[in-house]
N, C-alpha and C. Protein backbone atom coordinates (compact mmCIF):
# COMPACT_ATOMS: atom_id res chain seq x y z
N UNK A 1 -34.26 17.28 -18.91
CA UNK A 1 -33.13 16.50 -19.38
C UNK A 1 -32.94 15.31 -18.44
N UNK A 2 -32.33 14.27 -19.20
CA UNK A 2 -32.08 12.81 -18.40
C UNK A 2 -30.66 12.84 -18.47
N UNK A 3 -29.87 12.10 -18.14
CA UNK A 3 -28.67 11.63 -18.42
C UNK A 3 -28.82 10.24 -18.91
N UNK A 4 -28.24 9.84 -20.41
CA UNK A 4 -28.79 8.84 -20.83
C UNK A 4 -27.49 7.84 -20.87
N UNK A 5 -26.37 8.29 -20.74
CA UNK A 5 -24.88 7.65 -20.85
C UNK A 5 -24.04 8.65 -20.30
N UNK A 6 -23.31 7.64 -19.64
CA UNK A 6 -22.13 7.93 -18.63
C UNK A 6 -20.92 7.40 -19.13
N UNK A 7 -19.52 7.77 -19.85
CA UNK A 7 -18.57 6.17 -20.22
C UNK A 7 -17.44 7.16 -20.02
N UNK A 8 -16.41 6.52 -20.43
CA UNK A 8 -15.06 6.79 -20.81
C UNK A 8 -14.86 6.39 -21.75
N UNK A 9 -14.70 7.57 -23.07
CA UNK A 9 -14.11 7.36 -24.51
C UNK A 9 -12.45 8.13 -24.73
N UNK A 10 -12.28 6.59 -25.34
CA UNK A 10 -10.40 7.44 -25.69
C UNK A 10 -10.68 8.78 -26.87
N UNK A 11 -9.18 8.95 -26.40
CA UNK A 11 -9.01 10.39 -27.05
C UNK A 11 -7.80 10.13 -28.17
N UNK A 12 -7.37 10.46 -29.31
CA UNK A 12 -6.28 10.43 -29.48
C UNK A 12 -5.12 10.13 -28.47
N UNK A 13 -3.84 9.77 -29.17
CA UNK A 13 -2.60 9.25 -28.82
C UNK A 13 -2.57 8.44 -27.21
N UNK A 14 -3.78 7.60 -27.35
CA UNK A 14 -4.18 6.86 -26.16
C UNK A 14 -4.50 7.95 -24.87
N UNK A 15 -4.95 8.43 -24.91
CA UNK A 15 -5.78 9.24 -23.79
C UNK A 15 -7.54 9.21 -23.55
N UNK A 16 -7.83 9.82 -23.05
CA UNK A 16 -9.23 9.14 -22.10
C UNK A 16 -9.95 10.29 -21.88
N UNK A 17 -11.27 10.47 -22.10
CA UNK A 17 -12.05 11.46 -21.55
C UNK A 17 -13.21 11.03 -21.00
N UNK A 18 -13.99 11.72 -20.52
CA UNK A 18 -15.51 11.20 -19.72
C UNK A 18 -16.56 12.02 -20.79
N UNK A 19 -17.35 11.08 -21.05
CA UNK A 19 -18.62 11.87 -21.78
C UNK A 19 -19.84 11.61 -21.29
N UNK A 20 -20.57 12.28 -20.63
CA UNK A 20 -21.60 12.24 -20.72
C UNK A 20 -22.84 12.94 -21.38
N UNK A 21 -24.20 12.52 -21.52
CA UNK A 21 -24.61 12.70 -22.94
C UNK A 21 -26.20 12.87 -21.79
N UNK A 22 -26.75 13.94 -21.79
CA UNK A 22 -27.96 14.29 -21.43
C UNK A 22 -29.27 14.44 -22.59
N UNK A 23 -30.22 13.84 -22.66
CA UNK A 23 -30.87 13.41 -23.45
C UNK A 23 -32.53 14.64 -23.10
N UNK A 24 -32.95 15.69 -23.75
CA UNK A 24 -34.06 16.48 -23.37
C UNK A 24 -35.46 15.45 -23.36
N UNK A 25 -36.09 16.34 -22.49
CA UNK A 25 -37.20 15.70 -21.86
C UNK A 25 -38.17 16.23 -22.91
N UNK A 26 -38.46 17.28 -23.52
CA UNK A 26 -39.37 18.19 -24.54
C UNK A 26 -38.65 17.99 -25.49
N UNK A 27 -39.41 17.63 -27.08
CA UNK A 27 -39.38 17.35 -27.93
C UNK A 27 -38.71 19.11 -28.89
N UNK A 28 -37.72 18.85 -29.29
CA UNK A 28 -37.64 19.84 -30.03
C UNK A 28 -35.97 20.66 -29.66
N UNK A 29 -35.91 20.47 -28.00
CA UNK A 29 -34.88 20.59 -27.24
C UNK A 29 -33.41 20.10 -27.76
N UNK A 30 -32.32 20.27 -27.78
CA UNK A 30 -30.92 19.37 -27.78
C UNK A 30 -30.52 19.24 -26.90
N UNK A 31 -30.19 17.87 -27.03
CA UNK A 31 -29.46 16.95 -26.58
C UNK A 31 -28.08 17.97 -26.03
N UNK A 32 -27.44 17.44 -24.94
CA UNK A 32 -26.16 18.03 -24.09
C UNK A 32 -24.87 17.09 -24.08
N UNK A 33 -23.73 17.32 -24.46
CA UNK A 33 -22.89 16.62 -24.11
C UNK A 33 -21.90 17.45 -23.40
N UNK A 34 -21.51 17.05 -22.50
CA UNK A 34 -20.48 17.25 -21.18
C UNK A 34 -19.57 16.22 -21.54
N UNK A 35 -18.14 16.59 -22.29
CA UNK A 35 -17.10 16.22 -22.63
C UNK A 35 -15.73 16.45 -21.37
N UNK A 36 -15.62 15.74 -20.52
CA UNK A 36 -14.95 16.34 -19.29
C UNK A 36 -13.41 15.68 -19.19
N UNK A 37 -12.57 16.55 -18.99
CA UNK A 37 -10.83 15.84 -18.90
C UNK A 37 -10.84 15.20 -17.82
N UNK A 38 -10.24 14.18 -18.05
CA UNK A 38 -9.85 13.23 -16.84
C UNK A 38 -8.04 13.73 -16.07
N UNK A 39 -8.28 13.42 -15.42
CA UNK A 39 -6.86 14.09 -14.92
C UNK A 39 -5.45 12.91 -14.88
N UNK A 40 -6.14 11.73 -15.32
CA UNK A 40 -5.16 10.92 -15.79
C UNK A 40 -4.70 10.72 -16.99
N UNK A 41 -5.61 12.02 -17.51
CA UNK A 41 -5.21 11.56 -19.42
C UNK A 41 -3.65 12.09 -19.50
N UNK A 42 -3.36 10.99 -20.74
CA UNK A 42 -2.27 11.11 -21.00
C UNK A 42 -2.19 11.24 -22.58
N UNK A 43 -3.07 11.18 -23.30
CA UNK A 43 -3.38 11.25 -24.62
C UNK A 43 -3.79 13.17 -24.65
N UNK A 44 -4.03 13.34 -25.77
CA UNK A 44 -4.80 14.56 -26.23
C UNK A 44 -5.72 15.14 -25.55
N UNK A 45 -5.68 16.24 -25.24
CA UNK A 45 -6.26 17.43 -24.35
C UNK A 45 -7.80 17.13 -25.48
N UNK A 46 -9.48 17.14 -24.65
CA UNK A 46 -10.33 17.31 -24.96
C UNK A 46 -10.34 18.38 -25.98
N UNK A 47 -9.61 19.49 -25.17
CA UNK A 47 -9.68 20.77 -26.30
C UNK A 47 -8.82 20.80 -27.86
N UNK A 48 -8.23 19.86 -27.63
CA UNK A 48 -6.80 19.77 -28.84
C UNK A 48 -7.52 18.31 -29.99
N UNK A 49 -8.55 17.32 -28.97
CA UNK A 49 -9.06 16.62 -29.81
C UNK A 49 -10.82 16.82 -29.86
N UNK A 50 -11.22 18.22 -29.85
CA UNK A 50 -12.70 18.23 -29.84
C UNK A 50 -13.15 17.91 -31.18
N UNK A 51 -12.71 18.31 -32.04
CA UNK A 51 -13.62 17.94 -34.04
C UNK A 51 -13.26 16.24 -33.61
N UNK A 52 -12.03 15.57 -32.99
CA UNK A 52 -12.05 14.03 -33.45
C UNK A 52 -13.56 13.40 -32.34
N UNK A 53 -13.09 14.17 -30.89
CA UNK A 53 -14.24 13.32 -30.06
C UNK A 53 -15.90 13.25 -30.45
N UNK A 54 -15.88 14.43 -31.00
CA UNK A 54 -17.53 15.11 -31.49
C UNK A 54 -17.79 14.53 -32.77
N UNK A 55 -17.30 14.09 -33.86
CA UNK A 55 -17.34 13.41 -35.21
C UNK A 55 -17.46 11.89 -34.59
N UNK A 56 -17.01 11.43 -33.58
CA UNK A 56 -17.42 9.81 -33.42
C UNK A 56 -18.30 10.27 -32.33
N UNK A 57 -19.08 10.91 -32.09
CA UNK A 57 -20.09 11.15 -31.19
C UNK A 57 -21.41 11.50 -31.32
N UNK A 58 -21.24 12.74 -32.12
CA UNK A 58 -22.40 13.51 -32.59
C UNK A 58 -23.20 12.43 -33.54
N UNK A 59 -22.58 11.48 -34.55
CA UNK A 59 -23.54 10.90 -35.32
C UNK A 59 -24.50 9.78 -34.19
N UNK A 60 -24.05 9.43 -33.50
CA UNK A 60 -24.89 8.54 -32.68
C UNK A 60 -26.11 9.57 -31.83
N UNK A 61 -25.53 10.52 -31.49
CA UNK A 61 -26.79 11.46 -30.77
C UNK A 61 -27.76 11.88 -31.89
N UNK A 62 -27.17 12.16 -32.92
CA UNK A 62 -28.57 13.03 -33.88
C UNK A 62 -29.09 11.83 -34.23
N UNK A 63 -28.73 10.83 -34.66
CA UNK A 63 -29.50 9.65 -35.05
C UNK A 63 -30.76 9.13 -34.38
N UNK A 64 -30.50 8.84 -32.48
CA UNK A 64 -31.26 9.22 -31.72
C UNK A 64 -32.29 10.01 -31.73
N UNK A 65 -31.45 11.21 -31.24
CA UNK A 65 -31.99 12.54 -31.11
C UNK A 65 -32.73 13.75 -31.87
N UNK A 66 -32.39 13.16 -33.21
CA UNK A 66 -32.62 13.80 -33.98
C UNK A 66 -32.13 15.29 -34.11
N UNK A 67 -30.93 15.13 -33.72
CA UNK A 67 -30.33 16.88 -33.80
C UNK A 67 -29.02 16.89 -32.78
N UNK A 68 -28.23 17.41 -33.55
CA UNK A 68 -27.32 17.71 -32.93
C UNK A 68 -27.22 18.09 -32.05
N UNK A 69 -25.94 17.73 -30.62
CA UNK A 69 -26.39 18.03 -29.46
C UNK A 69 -25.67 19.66 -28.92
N UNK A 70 -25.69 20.24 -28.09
CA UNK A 70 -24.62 21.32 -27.27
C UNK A 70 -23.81 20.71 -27.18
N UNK A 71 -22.32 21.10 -26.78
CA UNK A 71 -21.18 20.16 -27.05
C UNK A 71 -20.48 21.45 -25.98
N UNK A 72 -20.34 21.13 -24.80
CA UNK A 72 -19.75 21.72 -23.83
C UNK A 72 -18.48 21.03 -22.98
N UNK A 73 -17.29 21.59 -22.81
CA UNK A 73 -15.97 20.92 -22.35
C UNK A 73 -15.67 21.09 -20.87
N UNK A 74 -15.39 20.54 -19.76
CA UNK A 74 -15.10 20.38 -18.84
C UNK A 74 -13.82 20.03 -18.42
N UNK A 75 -13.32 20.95 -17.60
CA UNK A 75 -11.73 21.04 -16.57
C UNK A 75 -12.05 20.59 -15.39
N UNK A 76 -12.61 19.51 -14.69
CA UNK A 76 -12.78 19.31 -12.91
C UNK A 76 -11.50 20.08 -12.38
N UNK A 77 -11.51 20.78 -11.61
CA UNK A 77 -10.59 21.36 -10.24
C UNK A 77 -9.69 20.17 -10.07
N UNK A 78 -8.57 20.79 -9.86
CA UNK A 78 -7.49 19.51 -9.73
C UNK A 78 -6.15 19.64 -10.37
N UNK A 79 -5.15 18.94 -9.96
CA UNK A 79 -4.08 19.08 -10.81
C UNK A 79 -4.09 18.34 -12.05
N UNK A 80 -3.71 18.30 -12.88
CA UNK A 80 -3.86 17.52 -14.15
C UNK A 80 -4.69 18.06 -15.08
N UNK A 81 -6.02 17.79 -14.77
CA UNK A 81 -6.79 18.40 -15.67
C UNK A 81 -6.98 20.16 -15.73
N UNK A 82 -6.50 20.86 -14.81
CA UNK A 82 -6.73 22.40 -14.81
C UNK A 82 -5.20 22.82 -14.46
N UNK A 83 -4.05 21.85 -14.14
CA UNK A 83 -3.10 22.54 -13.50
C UNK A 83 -2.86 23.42 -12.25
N UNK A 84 -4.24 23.09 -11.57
CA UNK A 84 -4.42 23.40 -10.47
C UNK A 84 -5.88 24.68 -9.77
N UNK A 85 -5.94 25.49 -10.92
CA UNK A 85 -6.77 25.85 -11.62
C UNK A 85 -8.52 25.37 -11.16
N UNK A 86 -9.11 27.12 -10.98
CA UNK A 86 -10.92 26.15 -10.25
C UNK A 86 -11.23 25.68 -11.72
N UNK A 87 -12.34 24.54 -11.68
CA UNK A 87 -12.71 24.09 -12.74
C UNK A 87 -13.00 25.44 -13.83
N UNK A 88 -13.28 24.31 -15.14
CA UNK A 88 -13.75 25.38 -16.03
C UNK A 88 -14.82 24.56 -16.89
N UNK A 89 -16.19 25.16 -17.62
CA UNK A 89 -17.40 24.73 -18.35
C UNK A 89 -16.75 25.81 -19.59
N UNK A 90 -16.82 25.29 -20.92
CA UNK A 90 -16.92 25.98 -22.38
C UNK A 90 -17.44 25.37 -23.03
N UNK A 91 -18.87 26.38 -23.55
CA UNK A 91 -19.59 25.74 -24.83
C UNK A 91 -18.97 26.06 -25.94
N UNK A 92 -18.68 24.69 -26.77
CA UNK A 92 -17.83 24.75 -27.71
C UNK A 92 -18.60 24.95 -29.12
N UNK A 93 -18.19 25.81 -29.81
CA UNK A 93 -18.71 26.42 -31.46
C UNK A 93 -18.34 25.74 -32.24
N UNK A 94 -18.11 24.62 -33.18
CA UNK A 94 -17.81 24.06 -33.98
C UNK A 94 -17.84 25.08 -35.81
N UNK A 95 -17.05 25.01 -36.86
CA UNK A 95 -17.60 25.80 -37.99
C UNK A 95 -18.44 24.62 -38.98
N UNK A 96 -18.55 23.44 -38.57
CA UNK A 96 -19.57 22.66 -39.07
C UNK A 96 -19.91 21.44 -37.97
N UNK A 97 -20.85 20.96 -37.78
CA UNK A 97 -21.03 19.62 -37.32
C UNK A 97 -21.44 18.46 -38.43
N UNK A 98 -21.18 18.70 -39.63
CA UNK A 98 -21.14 17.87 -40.33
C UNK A 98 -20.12 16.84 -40.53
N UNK A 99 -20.59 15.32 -40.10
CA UNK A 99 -19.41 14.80 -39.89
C UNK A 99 -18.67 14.31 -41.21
N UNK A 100 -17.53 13.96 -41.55
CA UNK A 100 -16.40 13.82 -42.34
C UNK A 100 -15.74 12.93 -42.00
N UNK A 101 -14.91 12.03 -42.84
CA UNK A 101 -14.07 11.01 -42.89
C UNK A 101 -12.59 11.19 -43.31
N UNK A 102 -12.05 11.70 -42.55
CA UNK A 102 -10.22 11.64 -42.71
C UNK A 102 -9.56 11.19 -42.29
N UNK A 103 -8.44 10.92 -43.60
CA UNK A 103 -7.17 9.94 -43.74
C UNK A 103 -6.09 10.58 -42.67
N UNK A 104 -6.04 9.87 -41.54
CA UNK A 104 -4.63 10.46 -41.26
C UNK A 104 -3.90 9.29 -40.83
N UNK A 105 -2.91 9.32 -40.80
CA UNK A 105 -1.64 8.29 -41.30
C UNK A 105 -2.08 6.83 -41.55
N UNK A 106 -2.66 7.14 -42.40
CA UNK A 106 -2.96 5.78 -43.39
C UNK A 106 -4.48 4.55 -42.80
N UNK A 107 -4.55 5.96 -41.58
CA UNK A 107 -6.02 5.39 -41.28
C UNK A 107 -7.30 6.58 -41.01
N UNK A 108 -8.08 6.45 -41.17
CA UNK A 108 -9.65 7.23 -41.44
C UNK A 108 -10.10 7.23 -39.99
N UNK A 109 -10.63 8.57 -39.69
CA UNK A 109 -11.36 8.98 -38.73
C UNK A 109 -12.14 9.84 -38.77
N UNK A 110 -13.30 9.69 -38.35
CA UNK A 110 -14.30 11.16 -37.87
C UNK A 110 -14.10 11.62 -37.43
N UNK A 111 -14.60 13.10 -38.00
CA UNK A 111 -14.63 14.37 -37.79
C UNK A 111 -15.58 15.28 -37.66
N UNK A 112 -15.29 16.45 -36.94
CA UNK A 112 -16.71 17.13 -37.24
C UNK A 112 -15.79 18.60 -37.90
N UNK A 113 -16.30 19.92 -37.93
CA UNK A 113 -15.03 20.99 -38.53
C UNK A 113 -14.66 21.61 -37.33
N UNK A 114 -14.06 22.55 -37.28
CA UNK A 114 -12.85 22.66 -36.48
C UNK A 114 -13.41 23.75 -35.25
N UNK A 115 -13.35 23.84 -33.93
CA UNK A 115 -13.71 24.70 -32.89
C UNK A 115 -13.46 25.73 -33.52
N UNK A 116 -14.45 26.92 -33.23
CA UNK A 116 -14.22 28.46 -33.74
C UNK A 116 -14.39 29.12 -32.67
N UNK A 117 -15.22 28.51 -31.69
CA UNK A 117 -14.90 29.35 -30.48
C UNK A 117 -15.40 28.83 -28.80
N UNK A 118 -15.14 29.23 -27.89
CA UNK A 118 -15.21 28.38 -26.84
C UNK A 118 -15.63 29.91 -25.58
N UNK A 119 -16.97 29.68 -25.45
CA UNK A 119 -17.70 30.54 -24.36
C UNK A 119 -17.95 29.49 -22.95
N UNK A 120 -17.53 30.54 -22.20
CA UNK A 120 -17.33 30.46 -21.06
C UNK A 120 -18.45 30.35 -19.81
N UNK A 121 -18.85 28.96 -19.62
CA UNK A 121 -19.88 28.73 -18.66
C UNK A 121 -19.74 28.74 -17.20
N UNK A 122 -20.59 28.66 -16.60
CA UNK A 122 -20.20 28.99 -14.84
C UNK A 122 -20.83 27.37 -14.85
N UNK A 123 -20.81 26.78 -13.61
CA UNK A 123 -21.46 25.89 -13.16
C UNK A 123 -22.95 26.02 -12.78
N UNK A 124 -23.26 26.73 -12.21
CA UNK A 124 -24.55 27.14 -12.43
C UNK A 124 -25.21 27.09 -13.81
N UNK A 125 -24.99 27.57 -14.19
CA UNK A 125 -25.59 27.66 -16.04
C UNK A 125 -25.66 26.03 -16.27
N UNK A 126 -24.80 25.28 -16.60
CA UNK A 126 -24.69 24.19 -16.85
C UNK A 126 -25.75 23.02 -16.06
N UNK A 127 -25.33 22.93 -15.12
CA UNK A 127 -26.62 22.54 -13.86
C UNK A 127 -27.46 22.59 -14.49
N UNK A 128 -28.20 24.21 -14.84
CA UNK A 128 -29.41 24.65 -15.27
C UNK A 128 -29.89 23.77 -16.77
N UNK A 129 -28.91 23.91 -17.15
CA UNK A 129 -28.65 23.33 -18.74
C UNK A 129 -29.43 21.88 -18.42
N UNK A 130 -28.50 21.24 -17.87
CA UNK A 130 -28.67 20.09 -17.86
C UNK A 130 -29.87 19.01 -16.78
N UNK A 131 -30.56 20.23 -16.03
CA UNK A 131 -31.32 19.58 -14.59
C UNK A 131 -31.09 19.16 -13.39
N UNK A 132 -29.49 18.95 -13.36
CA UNK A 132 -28.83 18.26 -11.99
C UNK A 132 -27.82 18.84 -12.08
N UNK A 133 -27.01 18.34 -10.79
CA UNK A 133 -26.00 18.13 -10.61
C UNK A 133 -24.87 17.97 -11.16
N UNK A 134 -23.71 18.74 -11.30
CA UNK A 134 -22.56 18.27 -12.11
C UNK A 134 -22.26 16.80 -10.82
N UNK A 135 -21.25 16.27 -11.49
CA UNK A 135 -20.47 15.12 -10.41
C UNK A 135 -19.30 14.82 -11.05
């Protein structure tokens, strides 16, 4: 795996998350995204806006990538983003990654379908996942 993008994408109700997007080295592999809370957000919790962040996301990786990527959420250690709390890694289950176009208050956004479930990664695992270093 590479890391192919590093940014800060808003979140709903003006809030901010970090995405980064690890790109596999072997053909056949998916793509990783590390969706991580910033501890200054003030908008929507990653976890409260995962179908909106992953529906304007995922279509640019499979397009690429040709396949949908892992879609894993990140708490850095800290106040704000964990409440104080050691970090936390969850690979997130989506019940579709098919993305969708919905109306909400009189304007359209992507979507993907709705988290069904959220397993619990160590840092280690993730590392492994990904080839490096968290940061």
């Amino acid at each position: 795996m590479h890391l192919a993008t590093d940014y800060i994408h808003p979140t709903p109700n003006g809030g901010r998350c970090r995405v980064r997007v690890y790109v596999p080295d072997e053909e056949g592999d998916a793509p990783v995204v590390l969706c991580s809370e910033l501890p200054s957000n003030t908008g929507q919790s990653v976890t409260e806006a995962a179908e909106i962040i992953a529906g304007e996301i995922i279509p640019i990786i499979s397009a690429h990538a040709g396949r949908a990527p892992v879609w894993i959420e990140h708490r850095p250690p800290g106040q704000g983003a964990t409440d104080g709390r050691p970090e936390t890694f969850e690979l997130v289950l989506f019940s579709s990654l098919e993305v969708s176009e919905v109306l909400v208050e009189s304007r359209w956004r992507k979507e993907v379908g709705t988290p069904t479930a959220w397993k619990r990664l160590d840092r280690a695992m993730v590392e492994t996942l990904i080839g490096e270093a968290v940061h």
